[in-house]
PDB file of N, CA and C in Angstrom:
ATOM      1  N   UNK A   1      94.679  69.217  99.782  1.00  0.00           N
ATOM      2  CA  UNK A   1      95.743  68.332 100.208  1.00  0.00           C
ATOM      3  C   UNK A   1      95.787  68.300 101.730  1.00  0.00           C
ATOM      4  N   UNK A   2      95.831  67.183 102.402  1.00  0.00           N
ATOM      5  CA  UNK A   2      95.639  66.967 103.913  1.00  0.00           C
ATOM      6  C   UNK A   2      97.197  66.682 103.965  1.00  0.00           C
ATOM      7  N   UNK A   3      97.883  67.145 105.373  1.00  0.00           N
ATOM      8  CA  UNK A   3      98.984  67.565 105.776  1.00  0.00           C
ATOM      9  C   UNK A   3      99.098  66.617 106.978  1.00  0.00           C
ATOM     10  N   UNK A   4      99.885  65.705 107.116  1.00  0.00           N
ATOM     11  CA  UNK A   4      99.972  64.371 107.692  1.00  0.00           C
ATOM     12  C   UNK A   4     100.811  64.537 109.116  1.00  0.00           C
ATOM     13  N   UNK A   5     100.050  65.531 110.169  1.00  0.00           N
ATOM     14  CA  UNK A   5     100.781  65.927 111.487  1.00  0.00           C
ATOM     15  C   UNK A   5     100.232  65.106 112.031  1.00  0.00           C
ATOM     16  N   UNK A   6      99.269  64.697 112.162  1.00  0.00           N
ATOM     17  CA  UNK A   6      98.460  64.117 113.228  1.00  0.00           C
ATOM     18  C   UNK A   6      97.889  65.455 113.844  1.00  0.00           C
ATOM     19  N   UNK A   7      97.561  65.094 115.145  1.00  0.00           N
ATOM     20  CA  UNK A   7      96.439  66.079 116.249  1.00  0.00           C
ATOM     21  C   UNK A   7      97.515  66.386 117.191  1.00  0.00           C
ATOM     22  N   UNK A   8      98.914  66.172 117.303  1.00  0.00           N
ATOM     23  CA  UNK A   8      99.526  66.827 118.339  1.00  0.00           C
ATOM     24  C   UNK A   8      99.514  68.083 118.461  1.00  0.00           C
ATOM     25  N   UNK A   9      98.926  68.858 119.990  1.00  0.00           N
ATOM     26  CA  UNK A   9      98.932  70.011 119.764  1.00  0.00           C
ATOM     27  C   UNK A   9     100.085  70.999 119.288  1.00  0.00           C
ATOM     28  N   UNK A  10     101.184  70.965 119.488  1.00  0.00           N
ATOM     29  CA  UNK A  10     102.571  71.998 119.268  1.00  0.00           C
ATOM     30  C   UNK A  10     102.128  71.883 117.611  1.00  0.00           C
ATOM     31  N   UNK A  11     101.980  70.653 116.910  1.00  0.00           N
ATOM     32  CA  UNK A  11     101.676  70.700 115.287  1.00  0.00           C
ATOM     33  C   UNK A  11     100.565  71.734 115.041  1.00  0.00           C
ATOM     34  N   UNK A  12      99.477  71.464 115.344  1.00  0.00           N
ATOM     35  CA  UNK A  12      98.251  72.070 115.303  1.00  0.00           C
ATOM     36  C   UNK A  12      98.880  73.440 115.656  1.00  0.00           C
ATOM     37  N   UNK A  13      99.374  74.110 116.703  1.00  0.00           N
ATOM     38  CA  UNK A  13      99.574  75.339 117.177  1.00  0.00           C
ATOM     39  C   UNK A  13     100.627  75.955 115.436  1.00  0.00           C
ATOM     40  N   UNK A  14     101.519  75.331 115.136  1.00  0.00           N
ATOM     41  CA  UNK A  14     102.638  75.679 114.095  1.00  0.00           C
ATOM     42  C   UNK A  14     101.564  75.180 112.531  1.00  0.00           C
ATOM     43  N   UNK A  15     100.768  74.214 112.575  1.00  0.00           N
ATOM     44  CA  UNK A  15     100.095  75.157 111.529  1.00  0.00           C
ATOM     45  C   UNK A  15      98.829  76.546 110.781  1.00  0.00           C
ATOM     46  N   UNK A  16      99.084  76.727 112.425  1.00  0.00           N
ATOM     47  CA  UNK A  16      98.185  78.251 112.786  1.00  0.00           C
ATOM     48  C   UNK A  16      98.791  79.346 112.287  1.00  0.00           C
ATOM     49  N   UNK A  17     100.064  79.247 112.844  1.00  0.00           N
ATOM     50  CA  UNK A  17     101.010  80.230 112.863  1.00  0.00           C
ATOM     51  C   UNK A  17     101.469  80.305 110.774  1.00  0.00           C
ATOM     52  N   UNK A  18     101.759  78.922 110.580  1.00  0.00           N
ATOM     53  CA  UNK A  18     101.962  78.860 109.336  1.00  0.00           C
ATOM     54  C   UNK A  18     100.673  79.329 108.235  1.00  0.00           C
ATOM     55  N   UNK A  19      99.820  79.084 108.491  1.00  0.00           N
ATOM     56  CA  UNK A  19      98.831  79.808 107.862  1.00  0.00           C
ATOM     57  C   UNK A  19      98.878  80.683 107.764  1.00  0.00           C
ATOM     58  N   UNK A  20      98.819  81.315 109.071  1.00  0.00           N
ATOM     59  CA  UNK A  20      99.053  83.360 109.368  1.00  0.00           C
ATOM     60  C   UNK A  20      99.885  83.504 107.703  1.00  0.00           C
ATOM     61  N   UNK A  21     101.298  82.802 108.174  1.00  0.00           N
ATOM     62  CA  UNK A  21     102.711  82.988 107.311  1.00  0.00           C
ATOM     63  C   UNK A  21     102.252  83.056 105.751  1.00  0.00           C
ATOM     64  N   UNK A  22     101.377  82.022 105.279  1.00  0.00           N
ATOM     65  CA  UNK A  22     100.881  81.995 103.945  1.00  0.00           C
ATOM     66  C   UNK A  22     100.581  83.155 103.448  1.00  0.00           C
ATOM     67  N   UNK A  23      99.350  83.308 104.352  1.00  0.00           N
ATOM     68  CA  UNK A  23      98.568  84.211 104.186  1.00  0.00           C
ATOM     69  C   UNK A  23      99.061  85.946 103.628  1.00  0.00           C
ATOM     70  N   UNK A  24     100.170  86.131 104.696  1.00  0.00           N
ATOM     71  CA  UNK A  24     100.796  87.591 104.782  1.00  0.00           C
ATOM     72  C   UNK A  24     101.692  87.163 103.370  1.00  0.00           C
ATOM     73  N   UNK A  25     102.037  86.017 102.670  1.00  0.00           N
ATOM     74  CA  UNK A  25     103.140  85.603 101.722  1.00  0.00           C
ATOM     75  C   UNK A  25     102.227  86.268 100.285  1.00  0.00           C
ATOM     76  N   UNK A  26     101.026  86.125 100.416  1.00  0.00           N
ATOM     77  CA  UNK A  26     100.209  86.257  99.508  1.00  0.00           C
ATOM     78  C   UNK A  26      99.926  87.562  99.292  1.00  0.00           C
ATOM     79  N   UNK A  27     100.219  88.493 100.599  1.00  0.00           N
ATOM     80  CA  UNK A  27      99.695  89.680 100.319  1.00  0.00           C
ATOM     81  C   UNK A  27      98.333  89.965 101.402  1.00  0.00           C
ATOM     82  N   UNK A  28      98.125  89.504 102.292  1.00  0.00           N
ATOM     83  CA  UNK A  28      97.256  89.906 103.240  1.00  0.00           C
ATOM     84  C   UNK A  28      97.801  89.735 104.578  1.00  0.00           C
ATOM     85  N   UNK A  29      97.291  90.880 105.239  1.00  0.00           N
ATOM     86  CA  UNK A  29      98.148  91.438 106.555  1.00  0.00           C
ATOM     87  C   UNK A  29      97.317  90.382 107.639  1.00  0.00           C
ATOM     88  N   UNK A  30      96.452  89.556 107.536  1.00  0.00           N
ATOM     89  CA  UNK A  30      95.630  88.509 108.403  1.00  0.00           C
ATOM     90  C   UNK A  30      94.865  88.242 107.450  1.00  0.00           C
ATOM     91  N   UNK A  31      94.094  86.964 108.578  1.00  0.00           N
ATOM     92  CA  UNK A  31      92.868  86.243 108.408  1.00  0.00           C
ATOM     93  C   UNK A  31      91.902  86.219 109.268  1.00  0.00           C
ATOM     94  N   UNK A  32      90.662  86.860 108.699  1.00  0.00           N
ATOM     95  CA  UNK A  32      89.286  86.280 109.731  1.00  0.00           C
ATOM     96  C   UNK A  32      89.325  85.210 110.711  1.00  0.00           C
ATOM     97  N   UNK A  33      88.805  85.624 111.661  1.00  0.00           N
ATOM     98  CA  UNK A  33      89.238  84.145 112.469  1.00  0.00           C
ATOM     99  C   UNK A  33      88.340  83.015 111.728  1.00  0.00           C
ATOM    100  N   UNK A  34      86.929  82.867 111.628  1.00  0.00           N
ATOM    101  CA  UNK A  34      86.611  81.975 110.438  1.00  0.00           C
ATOM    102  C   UNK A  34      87.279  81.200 109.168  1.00  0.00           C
ATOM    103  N   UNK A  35      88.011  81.964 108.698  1.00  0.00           N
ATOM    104  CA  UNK A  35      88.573  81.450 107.151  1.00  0.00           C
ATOM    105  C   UNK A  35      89.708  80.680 107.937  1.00  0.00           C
ATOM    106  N   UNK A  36      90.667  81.449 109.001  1.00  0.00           N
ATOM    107  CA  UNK A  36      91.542  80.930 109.593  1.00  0.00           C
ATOM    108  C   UNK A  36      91.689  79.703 110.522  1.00  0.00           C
ATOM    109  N   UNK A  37      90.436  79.204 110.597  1.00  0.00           N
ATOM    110  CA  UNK A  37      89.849  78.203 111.723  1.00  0.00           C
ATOM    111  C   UNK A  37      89.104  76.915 110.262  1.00  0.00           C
ATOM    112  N   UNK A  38      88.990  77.424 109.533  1.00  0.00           N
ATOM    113  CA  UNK A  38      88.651  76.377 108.212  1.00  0.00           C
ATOM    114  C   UNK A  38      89.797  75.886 107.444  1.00  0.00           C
ATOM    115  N   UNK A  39      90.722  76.951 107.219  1.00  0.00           N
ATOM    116  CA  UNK A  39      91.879  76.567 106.509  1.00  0.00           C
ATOM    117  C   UNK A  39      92.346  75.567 107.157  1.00  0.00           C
ATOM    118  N   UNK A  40      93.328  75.613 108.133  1.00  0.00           N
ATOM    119  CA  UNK A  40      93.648  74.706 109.123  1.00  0.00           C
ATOM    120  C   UNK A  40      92.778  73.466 109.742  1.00  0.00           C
ATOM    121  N   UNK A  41      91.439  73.620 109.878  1.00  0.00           N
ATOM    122  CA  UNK A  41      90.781  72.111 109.788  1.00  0.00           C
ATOM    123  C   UNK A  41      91.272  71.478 108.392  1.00  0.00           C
ATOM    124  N   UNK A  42      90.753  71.942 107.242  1.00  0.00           N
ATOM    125  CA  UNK A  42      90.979  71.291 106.203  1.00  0.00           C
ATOM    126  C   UNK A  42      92.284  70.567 105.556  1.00  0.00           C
ATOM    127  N   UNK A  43      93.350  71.676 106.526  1.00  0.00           N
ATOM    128  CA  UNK A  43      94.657  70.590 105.459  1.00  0.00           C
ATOM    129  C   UNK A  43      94.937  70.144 107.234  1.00  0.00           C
ATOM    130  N   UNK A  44      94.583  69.999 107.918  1.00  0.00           N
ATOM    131  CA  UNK A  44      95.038  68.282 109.363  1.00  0.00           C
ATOM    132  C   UNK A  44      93.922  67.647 109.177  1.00  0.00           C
ATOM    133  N   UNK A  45      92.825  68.107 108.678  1.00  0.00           N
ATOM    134  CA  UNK A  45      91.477  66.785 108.900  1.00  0.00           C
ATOM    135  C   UNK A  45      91.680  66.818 110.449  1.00  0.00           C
ATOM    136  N   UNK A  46      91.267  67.809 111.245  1.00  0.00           N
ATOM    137  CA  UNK A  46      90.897  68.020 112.884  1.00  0.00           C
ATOM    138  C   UNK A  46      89.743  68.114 112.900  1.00  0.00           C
ATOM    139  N   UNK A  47      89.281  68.457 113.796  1.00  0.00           N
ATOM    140  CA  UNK A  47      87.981  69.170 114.640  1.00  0.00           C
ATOM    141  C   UNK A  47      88.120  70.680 114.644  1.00  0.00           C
ATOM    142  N   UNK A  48      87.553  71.271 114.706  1.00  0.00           N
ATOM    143  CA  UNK A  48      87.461  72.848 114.561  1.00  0.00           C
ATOM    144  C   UNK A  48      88.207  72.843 116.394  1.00  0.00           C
ATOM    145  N   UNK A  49      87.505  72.436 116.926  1.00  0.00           N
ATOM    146  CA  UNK A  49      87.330  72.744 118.711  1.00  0.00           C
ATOM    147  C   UNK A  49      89.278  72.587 119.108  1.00  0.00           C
ATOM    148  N   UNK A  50      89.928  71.783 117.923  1.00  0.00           N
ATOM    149  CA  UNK A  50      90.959  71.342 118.289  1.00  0.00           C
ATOM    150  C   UNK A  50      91.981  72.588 118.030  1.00  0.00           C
ATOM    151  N   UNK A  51      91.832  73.084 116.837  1.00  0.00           N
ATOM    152  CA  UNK A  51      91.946  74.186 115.987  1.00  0.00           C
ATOM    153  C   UNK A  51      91.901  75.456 116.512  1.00  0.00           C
ATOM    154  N   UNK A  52      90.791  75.877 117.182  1.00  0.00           N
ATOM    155  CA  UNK A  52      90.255  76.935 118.426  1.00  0.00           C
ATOM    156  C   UNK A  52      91.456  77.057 119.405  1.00  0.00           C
ATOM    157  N   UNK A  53      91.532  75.864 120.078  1.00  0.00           N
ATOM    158  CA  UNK A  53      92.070  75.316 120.980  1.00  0.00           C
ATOM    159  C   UNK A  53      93.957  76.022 120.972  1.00  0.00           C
ATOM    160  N   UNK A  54      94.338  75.718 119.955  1.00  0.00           N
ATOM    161  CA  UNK A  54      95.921  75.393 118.943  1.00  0.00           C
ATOM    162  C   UNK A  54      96.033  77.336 119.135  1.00  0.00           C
ATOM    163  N   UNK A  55      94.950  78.155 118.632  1.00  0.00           N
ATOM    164  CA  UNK A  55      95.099  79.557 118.089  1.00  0.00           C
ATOM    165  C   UNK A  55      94.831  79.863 119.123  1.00  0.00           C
ATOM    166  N   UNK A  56      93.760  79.716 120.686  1.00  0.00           N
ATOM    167  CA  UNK A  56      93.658  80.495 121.963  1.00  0.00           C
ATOM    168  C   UNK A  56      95.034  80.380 122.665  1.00  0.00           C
ATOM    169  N   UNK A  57      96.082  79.646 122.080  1.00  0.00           N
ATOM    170  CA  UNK A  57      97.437  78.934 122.794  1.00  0.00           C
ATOM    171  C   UNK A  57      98.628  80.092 122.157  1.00  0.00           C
ATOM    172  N   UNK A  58      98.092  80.389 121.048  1.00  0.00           N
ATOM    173  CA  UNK A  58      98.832  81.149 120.127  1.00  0.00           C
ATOM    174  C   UNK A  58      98.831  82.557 120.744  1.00  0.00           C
ATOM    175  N   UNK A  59      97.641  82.366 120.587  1.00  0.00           N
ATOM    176  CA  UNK A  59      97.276  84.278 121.012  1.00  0.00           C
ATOM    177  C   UNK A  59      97.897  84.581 122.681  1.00  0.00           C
ATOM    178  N   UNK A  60      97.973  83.410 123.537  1.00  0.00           N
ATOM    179  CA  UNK A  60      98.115  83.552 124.754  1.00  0.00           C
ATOM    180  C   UNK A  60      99.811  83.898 124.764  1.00  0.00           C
ATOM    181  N   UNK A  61     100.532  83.282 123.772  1.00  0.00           N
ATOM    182  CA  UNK A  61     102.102  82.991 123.501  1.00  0.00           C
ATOM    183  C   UNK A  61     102.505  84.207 123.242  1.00  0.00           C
ATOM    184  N   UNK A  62     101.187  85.254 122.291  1.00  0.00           N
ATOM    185  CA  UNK A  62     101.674  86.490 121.927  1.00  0.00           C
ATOM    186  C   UNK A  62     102.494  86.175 120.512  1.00  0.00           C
ATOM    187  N   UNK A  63     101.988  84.766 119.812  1.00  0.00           N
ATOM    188  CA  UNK A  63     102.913  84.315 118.288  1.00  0.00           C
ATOM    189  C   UNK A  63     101.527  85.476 116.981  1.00  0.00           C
ATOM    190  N   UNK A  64     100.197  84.667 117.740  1.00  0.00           N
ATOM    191  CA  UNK A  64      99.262  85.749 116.768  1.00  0.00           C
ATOM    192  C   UNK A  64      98.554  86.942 117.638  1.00  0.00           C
ATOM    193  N   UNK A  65      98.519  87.238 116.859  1.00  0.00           N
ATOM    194  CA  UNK A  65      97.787  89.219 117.261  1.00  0.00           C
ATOM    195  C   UNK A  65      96.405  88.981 117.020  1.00  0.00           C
ATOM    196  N   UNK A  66      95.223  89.010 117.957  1.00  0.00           N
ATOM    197  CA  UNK A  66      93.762  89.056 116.996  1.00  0.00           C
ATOM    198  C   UNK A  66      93.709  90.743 117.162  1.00  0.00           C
ATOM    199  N   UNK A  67      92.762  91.201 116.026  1.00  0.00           N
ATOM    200  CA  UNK A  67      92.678  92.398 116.118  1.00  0.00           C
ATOM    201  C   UNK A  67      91.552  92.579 115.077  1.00  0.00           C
ATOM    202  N   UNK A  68      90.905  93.641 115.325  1.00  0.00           N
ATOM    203  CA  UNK A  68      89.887  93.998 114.501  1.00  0.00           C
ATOM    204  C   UNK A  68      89.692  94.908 113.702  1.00  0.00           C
ATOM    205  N   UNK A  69      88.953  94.969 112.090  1.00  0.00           N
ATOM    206  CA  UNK A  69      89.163  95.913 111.583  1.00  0.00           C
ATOM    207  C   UNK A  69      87.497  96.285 111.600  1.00  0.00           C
ATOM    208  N   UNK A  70      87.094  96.971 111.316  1.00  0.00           N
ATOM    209  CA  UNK A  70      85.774  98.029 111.461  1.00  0.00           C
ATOM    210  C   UNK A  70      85.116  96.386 112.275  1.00  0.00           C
ATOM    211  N   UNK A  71      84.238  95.733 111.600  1.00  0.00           N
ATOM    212  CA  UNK A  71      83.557  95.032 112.093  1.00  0.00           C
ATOM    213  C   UNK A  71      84.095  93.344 112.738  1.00  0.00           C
ATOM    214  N   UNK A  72      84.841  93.261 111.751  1.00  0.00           N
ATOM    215  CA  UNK A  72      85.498  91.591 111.821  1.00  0.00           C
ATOM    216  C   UNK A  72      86.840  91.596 112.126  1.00  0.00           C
ATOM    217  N   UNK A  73      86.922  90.317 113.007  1.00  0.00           N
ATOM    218  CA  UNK A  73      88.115  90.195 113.829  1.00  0.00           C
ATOM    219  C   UNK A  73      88.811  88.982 112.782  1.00  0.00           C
ATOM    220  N   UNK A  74      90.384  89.419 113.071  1.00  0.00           N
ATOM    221  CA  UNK A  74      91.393  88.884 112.003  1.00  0.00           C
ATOM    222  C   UNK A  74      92.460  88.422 113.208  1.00  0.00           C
ATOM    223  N   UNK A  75      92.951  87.504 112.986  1.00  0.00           N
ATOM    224  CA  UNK A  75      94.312  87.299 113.312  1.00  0.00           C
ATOM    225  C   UNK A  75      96.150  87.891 112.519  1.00  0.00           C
ATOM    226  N   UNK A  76      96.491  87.907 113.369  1.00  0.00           N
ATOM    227  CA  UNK A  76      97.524  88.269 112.041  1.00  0.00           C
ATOM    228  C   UNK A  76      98.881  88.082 112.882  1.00  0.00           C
ATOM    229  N   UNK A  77      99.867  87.539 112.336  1.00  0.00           N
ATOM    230  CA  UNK A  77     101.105  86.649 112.432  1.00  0.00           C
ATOM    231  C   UNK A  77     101.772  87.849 113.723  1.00  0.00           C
ATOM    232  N   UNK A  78     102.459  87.535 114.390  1.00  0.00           N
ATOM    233  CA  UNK A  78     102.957  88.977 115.992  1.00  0.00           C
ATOM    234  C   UNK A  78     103.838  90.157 115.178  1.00  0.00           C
ATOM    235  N   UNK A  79     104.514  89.809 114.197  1.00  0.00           N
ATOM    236  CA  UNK A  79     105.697  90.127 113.059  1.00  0.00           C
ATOM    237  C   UNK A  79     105.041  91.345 112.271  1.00  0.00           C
ATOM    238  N   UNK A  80     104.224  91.162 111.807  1.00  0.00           N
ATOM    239  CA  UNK A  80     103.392  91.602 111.093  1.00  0.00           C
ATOM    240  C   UNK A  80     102.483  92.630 111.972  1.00  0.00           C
ATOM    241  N   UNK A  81     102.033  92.620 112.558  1.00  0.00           N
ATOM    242  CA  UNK A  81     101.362  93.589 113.760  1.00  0.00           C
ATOM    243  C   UNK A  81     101.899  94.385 114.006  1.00  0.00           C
ATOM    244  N   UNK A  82     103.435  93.891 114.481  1.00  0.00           N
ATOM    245  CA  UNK A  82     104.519  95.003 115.355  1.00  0.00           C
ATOM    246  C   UNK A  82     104.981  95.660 114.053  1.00  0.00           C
ATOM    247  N   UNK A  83     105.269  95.301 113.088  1.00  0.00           N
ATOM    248  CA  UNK A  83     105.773  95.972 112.360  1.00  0.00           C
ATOM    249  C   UNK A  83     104.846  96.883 111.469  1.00  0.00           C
ATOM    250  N   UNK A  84     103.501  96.646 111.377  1.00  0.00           N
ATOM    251  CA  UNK A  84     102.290  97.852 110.919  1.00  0.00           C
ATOM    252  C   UNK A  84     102.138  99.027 112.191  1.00  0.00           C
ATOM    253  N   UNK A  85     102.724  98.712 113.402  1.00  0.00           N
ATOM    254  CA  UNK A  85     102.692  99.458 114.518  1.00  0.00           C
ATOM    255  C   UNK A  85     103.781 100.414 114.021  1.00  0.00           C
ATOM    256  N   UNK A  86     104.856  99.431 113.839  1.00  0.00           N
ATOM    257  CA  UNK A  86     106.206 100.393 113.823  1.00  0.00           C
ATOM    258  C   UNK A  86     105.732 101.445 112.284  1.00  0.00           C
ATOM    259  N   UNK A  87     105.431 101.276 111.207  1.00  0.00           N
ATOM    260  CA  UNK A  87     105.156 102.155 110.455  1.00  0.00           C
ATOM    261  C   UNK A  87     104.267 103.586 110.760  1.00  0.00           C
ATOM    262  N   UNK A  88     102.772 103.078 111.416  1.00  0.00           N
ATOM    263  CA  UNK A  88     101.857 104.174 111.446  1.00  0.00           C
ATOM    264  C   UNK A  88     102.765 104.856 112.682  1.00  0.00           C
ATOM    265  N   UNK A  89     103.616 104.259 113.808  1.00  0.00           N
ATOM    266  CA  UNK A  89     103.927 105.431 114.603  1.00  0.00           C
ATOM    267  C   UNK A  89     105.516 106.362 114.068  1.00  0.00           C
ATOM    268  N   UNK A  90     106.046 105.777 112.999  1.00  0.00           N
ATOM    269  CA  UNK A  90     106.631 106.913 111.742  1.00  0.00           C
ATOM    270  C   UNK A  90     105.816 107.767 111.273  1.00  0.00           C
ATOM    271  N   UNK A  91     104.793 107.494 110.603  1.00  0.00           N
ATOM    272  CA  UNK A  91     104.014 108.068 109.932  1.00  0.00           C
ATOM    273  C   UNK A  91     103.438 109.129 110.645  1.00  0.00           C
ATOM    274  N   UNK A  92     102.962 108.937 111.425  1.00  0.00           N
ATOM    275  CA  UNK A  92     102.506 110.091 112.812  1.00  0.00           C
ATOM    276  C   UNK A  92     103.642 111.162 113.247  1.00  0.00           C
ATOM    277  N   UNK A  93     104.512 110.222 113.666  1.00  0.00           N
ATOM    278  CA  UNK A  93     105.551 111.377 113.712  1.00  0.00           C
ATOM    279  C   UNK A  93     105.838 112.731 112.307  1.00  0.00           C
ATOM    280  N   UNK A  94     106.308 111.812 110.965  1.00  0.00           N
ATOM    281  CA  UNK A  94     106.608 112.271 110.508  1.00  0.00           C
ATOM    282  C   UNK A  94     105.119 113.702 109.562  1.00  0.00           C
ATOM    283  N   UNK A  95     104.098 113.224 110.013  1.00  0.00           N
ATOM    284  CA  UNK A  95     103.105 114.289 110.028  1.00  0.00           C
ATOM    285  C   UNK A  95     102.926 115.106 110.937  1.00  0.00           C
ATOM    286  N   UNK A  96     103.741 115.098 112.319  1.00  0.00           N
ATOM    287  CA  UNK A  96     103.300 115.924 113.238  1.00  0.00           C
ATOM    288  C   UNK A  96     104.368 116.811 113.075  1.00  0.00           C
ATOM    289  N   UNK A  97     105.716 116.481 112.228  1.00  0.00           N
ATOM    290  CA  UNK A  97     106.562 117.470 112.652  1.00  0.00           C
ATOM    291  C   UNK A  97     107.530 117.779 111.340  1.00  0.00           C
ATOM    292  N   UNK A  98     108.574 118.110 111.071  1.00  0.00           N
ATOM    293  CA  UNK A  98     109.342 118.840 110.120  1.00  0.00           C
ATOM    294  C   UNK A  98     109.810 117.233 109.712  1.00  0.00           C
ATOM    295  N   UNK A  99     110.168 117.587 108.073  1.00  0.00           N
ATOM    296  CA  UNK A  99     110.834 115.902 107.441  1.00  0.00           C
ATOM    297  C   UNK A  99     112.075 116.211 107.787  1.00  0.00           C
ATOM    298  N   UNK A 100     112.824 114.795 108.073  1.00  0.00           N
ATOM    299  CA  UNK A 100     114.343 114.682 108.755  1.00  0.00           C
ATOM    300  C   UNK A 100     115.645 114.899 107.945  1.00  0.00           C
ATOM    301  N   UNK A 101     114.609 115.647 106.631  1.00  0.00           N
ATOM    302  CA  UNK A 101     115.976 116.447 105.890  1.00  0.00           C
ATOM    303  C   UNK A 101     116.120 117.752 105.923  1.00  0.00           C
ATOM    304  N   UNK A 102     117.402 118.650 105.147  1.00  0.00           N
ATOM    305  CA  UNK A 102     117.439 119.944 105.584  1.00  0.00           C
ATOM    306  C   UNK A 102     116.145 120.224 104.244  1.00  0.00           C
ATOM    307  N   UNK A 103     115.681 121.643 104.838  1.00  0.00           N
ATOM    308  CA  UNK A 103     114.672 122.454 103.563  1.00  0.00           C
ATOM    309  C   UNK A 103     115.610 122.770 102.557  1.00  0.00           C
ATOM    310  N   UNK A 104     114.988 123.129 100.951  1.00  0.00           N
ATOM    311  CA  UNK A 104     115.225 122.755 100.246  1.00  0.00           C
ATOM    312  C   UNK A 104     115.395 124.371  99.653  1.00  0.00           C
ATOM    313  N   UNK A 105     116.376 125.037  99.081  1.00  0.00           N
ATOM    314  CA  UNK A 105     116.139 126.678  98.441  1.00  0.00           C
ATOM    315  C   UNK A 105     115.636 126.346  97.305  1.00  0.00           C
ATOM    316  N   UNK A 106     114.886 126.533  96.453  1.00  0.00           N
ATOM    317  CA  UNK A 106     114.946 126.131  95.741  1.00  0.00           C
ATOM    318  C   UNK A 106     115.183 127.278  93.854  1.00  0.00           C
ATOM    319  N   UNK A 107     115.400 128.753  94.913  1.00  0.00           N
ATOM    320  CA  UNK A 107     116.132 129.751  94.137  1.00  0.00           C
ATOM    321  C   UNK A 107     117.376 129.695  93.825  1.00  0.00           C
TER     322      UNK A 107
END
């Protein structure tokens, strides 16, 4: 289904971002920049270059995060980033030091 924005960039930029949004809706924390640069040609009927263009605007805004996992680079929505940040640096804490309840007798 083609999505009837036209080529204005602010559109193009918001259905980058909305993709991200899908994407994490579904259950994945990003997208390859590939899959993420196809999706979005396919439902505006753009140019890839336009598309590129829309997500280097994004990333500059600080709306998407690119980031990489072992080999391949993903984008992933700013929301979503900060908040996998905010977990692992709980998680760290709460392995480096005593849990934030009292110990337990259990005699």
């Amino acid at each position: 289904m083609k999505v009837g924005v036209g080529k204005a960039p602010k559109r193009v930029r918001a259905r980058v971002s909305f993709a991200l949004q899908e994407a994490t809706d579904d259950g994945h924390c990003g997208l390859p920049v590939e899959s993420l640069l196809r999706t979005v040609v396919k439902l505006l009927d753009v140019d890839k270059a336009i598309v590129r263009t829309a997500l280097d605007h994004e990333l500059k805004g600080e709306e998407v995060i690119g980031d990489t996992i072992g080999r391949r680079a993903l984008h992933l929505p700013a929301r979503a980033s900060h908040a996998g940040a905010r977990v692992a640096e709980r998680l760290r804490a709460l392995a480096a030091g005593a849990p934030p309840w009292p110990r337990i007798d259990s005699l």
